[in-house]
PDB file of N, CA and C in Angstrom:
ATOM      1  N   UNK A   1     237.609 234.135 109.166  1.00  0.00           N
ATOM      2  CA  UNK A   1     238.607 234.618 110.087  1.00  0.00           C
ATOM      3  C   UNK A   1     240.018 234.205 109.686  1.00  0.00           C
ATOM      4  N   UNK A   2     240.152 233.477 108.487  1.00  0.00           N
ATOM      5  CA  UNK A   2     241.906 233.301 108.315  1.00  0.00           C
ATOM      6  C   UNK A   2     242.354 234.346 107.965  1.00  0.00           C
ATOM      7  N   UNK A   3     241.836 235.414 107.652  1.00  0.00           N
ATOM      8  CA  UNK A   3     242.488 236.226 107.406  1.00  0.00           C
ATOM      9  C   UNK A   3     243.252 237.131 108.609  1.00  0.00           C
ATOM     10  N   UNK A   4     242.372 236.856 109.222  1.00  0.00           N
ATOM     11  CA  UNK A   4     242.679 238.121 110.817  1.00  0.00           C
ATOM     12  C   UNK A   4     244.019 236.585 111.121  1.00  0.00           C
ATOM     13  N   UNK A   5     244.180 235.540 110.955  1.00  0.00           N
ATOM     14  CA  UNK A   5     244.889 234.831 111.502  1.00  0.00           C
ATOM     15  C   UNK A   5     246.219 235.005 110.550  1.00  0.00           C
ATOM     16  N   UNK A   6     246.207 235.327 109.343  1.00  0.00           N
ATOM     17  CA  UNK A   6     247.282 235.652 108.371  1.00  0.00           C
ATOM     18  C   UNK A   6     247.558 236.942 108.634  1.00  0.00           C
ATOM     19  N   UNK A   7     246.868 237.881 108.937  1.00  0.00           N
ATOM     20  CA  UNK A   7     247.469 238.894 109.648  1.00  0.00           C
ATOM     21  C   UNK A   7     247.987 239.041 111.190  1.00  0.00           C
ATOM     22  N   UNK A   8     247.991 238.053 111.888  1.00  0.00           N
ATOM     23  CA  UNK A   8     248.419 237.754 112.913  1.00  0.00           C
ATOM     24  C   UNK A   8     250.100 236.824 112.739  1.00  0.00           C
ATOM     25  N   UNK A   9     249.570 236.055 111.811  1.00  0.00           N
ATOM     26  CA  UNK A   9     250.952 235.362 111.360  1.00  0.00           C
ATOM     27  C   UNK A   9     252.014 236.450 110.826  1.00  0.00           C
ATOM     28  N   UNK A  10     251.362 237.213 109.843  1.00  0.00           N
ATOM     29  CA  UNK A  10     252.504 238.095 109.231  1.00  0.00           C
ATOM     30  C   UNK A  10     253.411 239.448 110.583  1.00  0.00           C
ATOM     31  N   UNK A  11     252.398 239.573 111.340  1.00  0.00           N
ATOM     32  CA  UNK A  11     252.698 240.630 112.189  1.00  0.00           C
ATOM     33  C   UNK A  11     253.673 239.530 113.612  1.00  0.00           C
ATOM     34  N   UNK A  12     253.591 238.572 113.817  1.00  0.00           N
ATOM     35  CA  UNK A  12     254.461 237.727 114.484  1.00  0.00           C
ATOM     36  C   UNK A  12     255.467 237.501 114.250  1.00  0.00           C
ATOM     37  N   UNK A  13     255.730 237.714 112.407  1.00  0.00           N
ATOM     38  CA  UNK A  13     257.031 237.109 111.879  1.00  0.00           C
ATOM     39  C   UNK A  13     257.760 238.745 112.135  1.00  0.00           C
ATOM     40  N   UNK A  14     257.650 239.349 112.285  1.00  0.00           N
ATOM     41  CA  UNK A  14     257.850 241.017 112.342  1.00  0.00           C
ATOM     42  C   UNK A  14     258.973 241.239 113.397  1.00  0.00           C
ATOM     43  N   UNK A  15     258.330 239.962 114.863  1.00  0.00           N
ATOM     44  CA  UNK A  15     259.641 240.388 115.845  1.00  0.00           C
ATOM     45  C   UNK A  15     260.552 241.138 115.922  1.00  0.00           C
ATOM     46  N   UNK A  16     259.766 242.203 116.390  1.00  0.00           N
ATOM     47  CA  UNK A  16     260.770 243.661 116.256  1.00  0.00           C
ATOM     48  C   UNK A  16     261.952 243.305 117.361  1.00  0.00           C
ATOM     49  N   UNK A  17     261.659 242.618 118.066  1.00  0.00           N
ATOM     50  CA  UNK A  17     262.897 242.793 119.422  1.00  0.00           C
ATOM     51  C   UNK A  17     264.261 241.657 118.809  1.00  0.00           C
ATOM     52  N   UNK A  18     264.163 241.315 117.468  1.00  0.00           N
ATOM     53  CA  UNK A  18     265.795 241.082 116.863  1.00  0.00           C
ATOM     54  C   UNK A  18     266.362 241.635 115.994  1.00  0.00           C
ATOM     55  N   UNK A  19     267.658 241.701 116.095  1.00  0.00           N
ATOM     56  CA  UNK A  19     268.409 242.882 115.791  1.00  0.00           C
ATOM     57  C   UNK A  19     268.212 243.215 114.311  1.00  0.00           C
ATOM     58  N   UNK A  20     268.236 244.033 113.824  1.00  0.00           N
ATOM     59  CA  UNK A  20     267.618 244.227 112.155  1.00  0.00           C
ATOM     60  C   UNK A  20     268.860 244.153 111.543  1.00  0.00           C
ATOM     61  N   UNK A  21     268.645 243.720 110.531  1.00  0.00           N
ATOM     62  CA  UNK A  21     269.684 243.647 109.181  1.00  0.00           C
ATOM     63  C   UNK A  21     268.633 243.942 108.127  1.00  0.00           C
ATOM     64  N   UNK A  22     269.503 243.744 106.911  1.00  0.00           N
ATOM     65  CA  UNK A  22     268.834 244.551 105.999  1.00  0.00           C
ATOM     66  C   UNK A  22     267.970 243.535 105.352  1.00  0.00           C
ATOM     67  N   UNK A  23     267.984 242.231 105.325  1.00  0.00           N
ATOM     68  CA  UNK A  23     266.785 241.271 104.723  1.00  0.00           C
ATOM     69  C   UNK A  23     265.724 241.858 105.769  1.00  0.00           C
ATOM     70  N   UNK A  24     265.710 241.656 107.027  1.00  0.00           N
ATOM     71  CA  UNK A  24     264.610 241.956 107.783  1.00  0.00           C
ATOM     72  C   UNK A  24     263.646 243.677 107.133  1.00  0.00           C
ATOM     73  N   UNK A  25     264.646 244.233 107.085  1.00  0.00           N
ATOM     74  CA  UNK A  25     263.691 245.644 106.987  1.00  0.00           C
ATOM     75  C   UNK A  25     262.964 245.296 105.307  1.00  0.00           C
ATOM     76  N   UNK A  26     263.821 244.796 104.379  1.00  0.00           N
ATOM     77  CA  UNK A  26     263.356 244.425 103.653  1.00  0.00           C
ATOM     78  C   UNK A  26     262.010 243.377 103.485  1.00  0.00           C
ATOM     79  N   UNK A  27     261.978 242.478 104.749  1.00  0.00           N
ATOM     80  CA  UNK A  27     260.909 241.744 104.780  1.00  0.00           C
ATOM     81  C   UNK A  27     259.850 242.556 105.376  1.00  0.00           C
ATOM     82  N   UNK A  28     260.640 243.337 106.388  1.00  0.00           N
ATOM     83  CA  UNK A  28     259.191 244.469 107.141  1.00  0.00           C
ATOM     84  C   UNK A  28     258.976 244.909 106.067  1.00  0.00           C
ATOM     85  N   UNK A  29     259.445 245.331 104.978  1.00  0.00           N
ATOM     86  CA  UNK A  29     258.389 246.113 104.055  1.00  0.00           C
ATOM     87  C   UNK A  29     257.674 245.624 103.475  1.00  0.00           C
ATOM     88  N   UNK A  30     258.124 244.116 102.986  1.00  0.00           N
ATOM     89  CA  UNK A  30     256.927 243.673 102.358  1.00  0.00           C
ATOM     90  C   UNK A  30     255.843 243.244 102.978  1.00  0.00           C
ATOM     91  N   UNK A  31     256.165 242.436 104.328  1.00  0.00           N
ATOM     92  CA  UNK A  31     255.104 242.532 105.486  1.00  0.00           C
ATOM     93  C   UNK A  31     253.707 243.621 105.883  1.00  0.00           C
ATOM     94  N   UNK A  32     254.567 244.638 105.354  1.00  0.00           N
ATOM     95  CA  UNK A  32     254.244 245.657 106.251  1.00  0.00           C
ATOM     96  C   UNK A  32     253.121 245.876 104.648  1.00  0.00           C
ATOM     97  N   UNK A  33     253.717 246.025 103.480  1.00  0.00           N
ATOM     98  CA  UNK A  33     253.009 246.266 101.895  1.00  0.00           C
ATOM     99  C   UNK A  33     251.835 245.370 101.987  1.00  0.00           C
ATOM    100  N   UNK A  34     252.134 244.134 102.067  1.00  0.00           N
ATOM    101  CA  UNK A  34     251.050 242.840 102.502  1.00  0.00           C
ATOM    102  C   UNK A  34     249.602 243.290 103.337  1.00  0.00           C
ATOM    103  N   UNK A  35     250.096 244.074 104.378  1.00  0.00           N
ATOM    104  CA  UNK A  35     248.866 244.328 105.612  1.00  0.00           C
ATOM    105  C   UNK A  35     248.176 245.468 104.659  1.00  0.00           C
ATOM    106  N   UNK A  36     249.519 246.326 104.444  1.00  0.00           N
ATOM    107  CA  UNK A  36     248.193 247.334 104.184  1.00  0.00           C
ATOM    108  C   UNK A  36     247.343 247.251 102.919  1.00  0.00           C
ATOM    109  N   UNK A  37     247.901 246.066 102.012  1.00  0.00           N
ATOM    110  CA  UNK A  37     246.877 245.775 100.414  1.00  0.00           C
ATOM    111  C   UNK A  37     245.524 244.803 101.091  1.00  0.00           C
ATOM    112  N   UNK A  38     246.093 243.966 101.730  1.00  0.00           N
ATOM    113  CA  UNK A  38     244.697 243.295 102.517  1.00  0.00           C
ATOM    114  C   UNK A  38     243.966 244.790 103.130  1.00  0.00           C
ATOM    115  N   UNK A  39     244.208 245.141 104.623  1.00  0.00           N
ATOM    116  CA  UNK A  39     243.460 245.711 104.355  1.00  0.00           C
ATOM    117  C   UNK A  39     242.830 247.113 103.631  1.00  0.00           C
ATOM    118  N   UNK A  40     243.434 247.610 102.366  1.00  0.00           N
ATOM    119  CA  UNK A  40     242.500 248.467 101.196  1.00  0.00           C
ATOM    120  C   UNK A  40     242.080 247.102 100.789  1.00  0.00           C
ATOM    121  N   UNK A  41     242.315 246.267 100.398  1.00  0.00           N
ATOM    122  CA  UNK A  41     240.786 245.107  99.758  1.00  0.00           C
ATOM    123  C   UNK A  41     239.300 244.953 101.087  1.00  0.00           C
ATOM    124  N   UNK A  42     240.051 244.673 102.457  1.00  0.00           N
ATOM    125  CA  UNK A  42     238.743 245.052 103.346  1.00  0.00           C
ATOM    126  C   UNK A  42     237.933 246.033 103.465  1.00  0.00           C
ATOM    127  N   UNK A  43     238.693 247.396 102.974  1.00  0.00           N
ATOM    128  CA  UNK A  43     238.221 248.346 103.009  1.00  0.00           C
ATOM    129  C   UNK A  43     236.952 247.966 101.857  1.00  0.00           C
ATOM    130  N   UNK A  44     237.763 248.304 101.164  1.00  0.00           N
ATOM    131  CA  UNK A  44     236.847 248.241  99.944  1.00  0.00           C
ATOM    132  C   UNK A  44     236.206 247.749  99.935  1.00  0.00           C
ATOM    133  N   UNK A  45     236.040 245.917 100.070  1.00  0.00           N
ATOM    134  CA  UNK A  45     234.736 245.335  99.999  1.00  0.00           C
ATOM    135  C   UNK A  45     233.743 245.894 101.009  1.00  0.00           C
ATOM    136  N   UNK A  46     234.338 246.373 102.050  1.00  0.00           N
ATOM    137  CA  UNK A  46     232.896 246.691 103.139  1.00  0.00           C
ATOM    138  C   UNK A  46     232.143 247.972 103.115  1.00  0.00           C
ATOM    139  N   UNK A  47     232.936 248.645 102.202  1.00  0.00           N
ATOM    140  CA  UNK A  47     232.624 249.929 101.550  1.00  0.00           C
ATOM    141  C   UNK A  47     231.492 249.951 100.696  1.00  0.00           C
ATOM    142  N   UNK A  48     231.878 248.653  99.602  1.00  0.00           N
ATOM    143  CA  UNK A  48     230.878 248.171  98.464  1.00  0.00           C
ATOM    144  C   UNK A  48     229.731 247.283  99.193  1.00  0.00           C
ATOM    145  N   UNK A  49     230.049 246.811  99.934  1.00  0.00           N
ATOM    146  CA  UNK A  49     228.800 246.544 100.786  1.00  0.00           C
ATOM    147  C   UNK A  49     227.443 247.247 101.693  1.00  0.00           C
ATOM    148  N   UNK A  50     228.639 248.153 102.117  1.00  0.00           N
ATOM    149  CA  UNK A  50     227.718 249.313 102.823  1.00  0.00           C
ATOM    150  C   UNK A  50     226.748 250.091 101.575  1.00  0.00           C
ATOM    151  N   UNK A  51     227.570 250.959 100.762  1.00  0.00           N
ATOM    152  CA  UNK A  51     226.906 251.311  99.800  1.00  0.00           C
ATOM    153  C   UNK A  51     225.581 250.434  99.182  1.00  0.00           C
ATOM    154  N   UNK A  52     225.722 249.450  98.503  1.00  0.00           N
ATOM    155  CA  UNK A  52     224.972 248.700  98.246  1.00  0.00           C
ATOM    156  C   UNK A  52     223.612 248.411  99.402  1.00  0.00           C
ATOM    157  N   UNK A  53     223.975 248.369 100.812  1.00  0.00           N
ATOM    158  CA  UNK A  53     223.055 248.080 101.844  1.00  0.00           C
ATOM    159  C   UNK A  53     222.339 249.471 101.716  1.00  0.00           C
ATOM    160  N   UNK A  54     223.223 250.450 101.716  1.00  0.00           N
ATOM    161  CA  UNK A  54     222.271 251.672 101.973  1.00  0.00           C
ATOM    162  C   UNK A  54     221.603 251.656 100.635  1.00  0.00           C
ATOM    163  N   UNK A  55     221.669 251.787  99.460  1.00  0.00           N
ATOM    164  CA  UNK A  55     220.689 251.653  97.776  1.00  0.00           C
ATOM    165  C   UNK A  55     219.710 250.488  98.199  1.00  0.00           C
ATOM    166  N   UNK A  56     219.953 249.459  98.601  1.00  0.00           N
ATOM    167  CA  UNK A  56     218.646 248.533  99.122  1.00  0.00           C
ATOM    168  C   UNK A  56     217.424 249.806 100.240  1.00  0.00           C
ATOM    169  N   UNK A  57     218.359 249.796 100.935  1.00  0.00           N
ATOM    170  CA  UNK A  57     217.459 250.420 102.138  1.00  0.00           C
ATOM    171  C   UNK A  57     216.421 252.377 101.791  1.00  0.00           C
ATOM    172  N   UNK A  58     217.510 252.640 100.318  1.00  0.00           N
ATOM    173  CA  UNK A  58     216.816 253.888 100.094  1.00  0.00           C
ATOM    174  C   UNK A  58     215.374 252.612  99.106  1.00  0.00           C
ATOM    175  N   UNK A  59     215.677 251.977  98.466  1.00  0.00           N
ATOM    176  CA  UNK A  59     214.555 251.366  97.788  1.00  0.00           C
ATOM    177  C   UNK A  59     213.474 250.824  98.468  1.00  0.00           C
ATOM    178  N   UNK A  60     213.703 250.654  99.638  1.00  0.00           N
ATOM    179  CA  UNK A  60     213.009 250.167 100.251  1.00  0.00           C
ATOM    180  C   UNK A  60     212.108 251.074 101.031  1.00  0.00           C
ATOM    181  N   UNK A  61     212.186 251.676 101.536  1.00  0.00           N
ATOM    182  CA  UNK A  61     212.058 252.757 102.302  1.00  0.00           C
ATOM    183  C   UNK A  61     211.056 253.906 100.847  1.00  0.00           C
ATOM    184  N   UNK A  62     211.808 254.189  99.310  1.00  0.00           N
ATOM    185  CA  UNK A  62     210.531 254.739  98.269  1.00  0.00           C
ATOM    186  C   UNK A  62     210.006 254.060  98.528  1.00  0.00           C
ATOM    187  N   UNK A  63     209.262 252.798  98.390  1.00  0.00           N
ATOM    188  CA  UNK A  63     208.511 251.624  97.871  1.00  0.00           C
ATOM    189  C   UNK A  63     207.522 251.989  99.415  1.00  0.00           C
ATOM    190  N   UNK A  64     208.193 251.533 100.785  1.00  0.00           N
ATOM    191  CA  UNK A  64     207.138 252.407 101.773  1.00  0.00           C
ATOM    192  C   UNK A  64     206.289 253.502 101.860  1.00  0.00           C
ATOM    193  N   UNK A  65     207.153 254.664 101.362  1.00  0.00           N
ATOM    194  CA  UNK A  65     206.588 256.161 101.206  1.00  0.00           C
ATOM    195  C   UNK A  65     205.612 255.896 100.160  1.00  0.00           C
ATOM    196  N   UNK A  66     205.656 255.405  98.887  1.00  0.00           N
ATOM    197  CA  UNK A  66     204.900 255.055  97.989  1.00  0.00           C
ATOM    198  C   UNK A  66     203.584 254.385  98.182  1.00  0.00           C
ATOM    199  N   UNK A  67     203.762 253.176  98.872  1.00  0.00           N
ATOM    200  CA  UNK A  67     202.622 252.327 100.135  1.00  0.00           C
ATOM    201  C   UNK A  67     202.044 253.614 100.480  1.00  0.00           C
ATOM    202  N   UNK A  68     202.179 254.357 101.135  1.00  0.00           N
ATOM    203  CA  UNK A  68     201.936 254.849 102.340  1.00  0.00           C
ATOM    204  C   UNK A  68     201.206 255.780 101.981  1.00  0.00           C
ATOM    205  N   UNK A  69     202.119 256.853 100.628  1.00  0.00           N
ATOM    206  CA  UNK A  69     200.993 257.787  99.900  1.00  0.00           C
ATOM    207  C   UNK A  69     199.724 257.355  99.437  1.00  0.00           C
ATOM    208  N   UNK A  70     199.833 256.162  98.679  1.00  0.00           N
ATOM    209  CA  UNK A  70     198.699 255.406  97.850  1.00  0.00           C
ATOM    210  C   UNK A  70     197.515 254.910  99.406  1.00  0.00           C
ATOM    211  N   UNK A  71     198.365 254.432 100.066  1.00  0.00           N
ATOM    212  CA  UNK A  71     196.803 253.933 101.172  1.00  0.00           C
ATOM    213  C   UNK A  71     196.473 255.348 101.587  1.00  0.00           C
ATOM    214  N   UNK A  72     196.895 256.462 101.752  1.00  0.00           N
ATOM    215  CA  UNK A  72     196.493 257.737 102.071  1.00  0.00           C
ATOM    216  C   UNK A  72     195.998 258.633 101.198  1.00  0.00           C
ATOM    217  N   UNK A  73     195.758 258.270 100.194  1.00  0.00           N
ATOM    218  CA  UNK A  73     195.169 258.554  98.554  1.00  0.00           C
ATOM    219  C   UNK A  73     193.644 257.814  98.740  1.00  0.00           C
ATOM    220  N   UNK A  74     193.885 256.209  98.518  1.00  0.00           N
ATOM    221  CA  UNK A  74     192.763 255.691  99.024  1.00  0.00           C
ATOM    222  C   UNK A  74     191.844 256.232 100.517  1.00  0.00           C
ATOM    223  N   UNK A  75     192.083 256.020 100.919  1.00  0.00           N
ATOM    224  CA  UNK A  75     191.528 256.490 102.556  1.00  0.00           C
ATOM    225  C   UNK A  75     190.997 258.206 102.248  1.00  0.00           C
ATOM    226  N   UNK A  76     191.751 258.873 101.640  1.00  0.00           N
ATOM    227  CA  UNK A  76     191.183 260.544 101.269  1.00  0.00           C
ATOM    228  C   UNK A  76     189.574 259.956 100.821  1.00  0.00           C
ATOM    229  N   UNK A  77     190.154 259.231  99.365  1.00  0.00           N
ATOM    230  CA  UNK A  77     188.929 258.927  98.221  1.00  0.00           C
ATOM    231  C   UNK A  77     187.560 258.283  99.073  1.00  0.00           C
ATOM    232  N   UNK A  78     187.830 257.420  99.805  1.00  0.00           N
ATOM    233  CA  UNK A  78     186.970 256.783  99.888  1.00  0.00           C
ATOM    234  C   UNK A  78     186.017 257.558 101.265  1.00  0.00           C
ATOM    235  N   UNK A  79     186.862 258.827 101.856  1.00  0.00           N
ATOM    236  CA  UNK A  79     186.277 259.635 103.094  1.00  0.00           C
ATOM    237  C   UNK A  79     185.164 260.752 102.034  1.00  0.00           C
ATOM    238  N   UNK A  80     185.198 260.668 100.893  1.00  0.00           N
ATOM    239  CA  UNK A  80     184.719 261.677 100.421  1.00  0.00           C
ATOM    240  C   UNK A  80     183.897 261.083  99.445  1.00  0.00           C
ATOM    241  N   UNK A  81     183.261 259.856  99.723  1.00  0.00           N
ATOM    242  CA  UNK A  81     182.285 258.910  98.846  1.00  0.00           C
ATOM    243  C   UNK A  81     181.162 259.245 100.040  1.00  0.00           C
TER     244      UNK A  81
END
């Protein structure tokens, strides 16, 4: 969670309600550049995560169907002994 707290810090320093000069807009931008590269890196990692969860879960899930044909292969064979 430091991160949600560094994005809380950066968005505090932001205090829109004083009067802007031009360091400030200049700092809003980098502020503002800051949030949104964090989150495309959140993105991304949870992206590469998801993906990855779903390739587990298709493997998992052949490997069932596979189970499932084979005991129903067996069970045919052995109804017809």
């Amino acid at each position: 969670m430091s991160s949600d707290a560094t994005l809380s810090a950066q968005v505090d320093k932001l205090n829109l309600n004083q009067p802007s000069t031009e360091t400030d807009a200049s700092e809003l931008v980098s502020v503002v550049d800051d949030l949104l590269t964090q989150l495309g890196s959140k993105f991304s990692a949870l992206s590469s995560e998801l993906i990855s969860k779903m390739d587990e879960m298709s493997r998992r899930l052949d490997n069932l169907e596979a189970t499932i044909q084979a005991g129903s292969a067996q069970a045919a064979s052995d109804g017809e002994e």
